[in-house]
Protein backbone atom coordinates (compact mmCIF):
# COMPACT_ATOMS: atom_id res chain seq x y z
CA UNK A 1 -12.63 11.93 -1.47
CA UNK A 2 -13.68 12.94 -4.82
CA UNK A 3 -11.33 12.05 -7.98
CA UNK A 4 -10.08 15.84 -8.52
CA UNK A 5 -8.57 15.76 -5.22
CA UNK A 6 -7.24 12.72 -5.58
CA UNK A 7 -5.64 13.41 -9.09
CA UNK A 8 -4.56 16.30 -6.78
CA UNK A 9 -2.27 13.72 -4.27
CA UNK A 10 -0.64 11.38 -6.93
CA UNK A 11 2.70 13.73 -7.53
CA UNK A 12 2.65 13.74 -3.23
CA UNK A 13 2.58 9.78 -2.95
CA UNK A 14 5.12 9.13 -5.48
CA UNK A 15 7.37 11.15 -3.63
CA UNK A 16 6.07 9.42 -0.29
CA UNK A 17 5.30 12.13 1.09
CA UNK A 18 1.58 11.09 1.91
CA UNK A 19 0.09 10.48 5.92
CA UNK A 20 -1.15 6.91 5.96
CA UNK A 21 -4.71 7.75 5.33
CA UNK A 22 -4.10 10.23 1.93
CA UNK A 23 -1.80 7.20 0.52
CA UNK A 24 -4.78 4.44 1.53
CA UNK A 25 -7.06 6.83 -0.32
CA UNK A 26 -4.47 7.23 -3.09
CA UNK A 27 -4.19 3.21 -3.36
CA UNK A 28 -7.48 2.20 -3.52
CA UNK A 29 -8.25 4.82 -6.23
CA UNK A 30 -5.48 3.17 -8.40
CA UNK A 31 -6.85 -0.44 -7.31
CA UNK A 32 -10.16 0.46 -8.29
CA UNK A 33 -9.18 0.46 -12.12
CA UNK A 34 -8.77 4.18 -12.86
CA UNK A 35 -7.02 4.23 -15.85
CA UNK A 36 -6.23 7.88 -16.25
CA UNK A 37 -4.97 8.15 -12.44
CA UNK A 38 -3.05 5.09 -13.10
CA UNK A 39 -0.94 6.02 -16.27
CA UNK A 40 -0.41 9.48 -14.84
CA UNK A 41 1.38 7.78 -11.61
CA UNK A 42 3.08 5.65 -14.01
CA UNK A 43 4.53 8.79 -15.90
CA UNK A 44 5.14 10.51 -12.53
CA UNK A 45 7.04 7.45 -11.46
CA UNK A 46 9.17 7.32 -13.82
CA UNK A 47 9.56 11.01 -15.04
CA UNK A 48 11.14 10.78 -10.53
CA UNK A 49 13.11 7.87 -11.30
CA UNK A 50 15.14 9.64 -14.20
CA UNK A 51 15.12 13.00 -12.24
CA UNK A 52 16.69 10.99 -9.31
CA UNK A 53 19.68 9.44 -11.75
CA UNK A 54 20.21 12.97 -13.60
CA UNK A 55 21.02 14.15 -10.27
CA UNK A 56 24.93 15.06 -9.77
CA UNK A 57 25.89 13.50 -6.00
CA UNK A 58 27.49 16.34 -4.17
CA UNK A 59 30.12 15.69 -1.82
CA UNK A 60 29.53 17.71 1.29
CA UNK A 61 31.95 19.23 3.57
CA UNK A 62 34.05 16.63 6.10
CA UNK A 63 32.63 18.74 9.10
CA UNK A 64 28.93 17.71 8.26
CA UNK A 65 29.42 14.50 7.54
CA UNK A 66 31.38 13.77 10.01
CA UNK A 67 28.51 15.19 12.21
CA UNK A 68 25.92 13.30 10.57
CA UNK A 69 27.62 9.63 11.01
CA UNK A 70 27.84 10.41 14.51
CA UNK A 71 24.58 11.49 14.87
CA UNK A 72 23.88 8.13 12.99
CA UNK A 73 25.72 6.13 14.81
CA UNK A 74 23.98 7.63 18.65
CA UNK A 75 20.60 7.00 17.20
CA UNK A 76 19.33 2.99 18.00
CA UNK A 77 17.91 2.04 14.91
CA UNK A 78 13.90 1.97 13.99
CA UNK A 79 12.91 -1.55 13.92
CA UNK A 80 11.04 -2.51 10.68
CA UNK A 81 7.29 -2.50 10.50
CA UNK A 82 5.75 -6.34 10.99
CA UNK A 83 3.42 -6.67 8.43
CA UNK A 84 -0.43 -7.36 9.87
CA UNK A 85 -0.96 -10.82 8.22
CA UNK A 86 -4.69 -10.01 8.26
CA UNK A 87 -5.21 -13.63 6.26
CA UNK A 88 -4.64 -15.43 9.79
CA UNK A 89 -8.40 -14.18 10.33
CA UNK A 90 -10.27 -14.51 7.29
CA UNK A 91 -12.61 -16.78 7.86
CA UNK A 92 -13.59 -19.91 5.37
CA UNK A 93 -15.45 -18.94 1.55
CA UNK A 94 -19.04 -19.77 1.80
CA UNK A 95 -19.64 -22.09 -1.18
CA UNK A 96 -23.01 -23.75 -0.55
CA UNK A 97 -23.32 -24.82 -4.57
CA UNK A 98 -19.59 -25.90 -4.28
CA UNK A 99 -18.56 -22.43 -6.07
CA UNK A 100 -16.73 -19.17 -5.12
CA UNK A 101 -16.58 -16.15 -7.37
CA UNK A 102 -15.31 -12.66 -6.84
CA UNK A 103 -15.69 -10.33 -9.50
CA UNK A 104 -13.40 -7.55 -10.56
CA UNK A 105 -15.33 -4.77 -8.51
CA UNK A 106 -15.66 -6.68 -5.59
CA UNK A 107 -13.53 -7.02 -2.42
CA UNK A 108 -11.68 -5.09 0.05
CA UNK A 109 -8.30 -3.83 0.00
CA UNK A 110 -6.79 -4.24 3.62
CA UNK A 111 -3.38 -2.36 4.35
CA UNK A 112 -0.56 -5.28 5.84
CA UNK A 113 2.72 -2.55 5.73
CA UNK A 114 2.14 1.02 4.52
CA UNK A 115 2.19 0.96 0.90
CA UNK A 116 1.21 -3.28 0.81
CA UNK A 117 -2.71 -4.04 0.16
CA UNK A 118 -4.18 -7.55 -0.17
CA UNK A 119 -7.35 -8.03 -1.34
CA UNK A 120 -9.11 -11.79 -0.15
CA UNK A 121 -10.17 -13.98 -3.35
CA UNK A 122 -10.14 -17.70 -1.61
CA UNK A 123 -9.31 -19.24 1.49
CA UNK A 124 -8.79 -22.97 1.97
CA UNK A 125 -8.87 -23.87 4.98
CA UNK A 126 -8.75 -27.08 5.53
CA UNK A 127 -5.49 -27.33 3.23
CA UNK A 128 -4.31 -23.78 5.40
CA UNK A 129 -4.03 -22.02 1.99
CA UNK A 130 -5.21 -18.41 0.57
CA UNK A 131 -5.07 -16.96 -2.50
CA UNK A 132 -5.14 -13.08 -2.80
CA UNK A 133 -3.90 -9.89 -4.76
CA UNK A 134 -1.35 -8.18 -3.47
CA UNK A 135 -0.29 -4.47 -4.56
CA UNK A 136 2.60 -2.79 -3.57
CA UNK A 137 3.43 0.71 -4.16
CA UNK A 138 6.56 1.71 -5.68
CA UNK A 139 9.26 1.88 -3.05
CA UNK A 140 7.73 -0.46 -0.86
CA UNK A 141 9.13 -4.09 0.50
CA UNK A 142 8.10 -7.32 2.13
CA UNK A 143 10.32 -8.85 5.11
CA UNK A 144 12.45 -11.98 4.47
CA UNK A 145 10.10 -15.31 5.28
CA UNK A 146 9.85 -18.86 5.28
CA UNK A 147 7.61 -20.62 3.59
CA UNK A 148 5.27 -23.12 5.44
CA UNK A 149 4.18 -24.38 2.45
CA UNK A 150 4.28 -24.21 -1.50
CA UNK A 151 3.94 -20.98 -2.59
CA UNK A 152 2.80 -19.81 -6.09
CA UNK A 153 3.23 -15.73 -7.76
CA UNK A 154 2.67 -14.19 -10.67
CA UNK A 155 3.27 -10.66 -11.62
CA UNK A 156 0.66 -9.05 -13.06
CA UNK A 157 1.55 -5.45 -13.52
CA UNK A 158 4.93 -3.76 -12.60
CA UNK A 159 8.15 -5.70 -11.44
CA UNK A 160 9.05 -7.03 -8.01
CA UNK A 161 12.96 -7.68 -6.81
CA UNK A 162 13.66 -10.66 -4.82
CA UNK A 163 16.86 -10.42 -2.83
CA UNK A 164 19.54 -8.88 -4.87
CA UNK A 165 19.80 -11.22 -8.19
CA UNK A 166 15.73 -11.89 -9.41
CA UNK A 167 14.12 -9.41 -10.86
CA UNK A 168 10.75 -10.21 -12.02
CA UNK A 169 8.49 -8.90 -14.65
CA UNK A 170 4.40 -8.57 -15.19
CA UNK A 171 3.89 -12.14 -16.48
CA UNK A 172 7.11 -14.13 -15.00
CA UNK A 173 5.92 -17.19 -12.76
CA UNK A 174 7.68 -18.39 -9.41
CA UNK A 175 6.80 -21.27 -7.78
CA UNK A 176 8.67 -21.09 -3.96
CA UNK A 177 8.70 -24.93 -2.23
CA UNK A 178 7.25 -25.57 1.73
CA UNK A 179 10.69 -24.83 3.93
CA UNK A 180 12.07 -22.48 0.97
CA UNK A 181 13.21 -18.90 2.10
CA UNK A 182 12.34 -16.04 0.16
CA UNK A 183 14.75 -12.90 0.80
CA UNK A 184 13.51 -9.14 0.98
CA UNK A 185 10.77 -8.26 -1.91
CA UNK A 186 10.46 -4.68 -3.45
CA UNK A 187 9.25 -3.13 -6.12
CA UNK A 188 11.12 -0.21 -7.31
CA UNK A 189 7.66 1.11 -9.65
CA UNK A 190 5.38 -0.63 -7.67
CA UNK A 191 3.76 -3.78 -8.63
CA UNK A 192 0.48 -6.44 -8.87
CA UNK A 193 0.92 -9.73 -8.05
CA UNK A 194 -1.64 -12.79 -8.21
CA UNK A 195 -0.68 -15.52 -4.77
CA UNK A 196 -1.80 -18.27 -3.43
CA UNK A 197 0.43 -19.17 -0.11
CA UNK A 198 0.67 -20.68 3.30
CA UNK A 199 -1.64 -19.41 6.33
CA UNK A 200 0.91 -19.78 8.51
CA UNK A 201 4.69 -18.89 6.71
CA UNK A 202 6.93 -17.45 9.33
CA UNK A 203 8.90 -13.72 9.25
CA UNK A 204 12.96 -13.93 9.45
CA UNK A 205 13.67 -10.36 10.02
């Protein structure tokens, strides 16, 4: 897809309003290091974040939503998306002179929920640890999980939420202990984040 077109889709994907293969498109533009596609998401982003709040809520009439929570309530509930922990089959980093490097340009960015890329930098196998990027696109979230071992992120770009009460900015540190649960992450503007984790943590929800 060339880059007019794709300059073409950014208003579409902040909205969300993208099929799965635009908003991969979309994604790996941005990951690429596009610098003009990336600060005109960031102004979309935020220029529909302030639209959103200048919005007055209107209260509609009892005999709609009255309909509308009972159509709610007849309707089972989607179950979430289980994210494709594509790490589980990476295989080990060939280091025959005892070093690995990936450089900037290199890589693949592999979807795990819509919106959530990782892209591979180590694997440690015998230790069961992996260290990757991980982008999420604003709006997007990671199911609660416990960890199987330590687990070590830094925010590169954007902010992620964790639970309710952390909020965590590009350049904020968290180091999460073996047995430790982390609650729901999200990223309201979407977000870059730099972790090295457990093969094997286990998903709560």
């Amino acid at each position: 897809m060339n880059h007019e077109k794709l300059h073409e889709l950014l208003p579409l994907h902040v909205l969300g309003i993208l099929d799965a293969e635009d908003r991969l498109h979309v994604e790996s533009h941005l990951a690429s290091g596009c610098t003009a596609c990336a600060e005109e998401h960031r102004t979309l982003t935020v220029a529909a974040a302030e639209l959103a709040f200048s919005v007055t809520p209107v209260q509609p009439p009892q005999r709609l939503r009255d309909a509308i929570l009972a159509a709610a309530a007849a309707t089972p509930p989607v179950p979430a998306a289980e994210p494709r922990r594509i790490w589980r089959s990476w295989k080990p980093d060939p280091t025959p002179d005892g070093l690995h490097l990936v450089r900037a340009d290199e890589g693949e960015w592999e979807e795990v929920l819509a919106g959530v890329t990782v892209k591979r930098l180590s694997l440690d196998s015998e230790r069961g640890l992996v260290t990757m990027l991980i982008r999420m696109a604003a709006g997007t979230s990671y199911p609660r999980h416990r960890h199987a071992g330590a687990e070590e992120c830094l925010v590169l770009e954007g902010s992620l939420q964790v639970g309710a009460d952390l909020l965590m900015l590009a350049g904020d540190f968290q180091r999460a202990d073996a047995g430790s649960v982390h609650l729901p992450q999200s990223t309201p503007e979407g977000c870059l984040l730099l972790v090295t984790s457990s093969l094997d943590d286990d998903l709560l929800d």
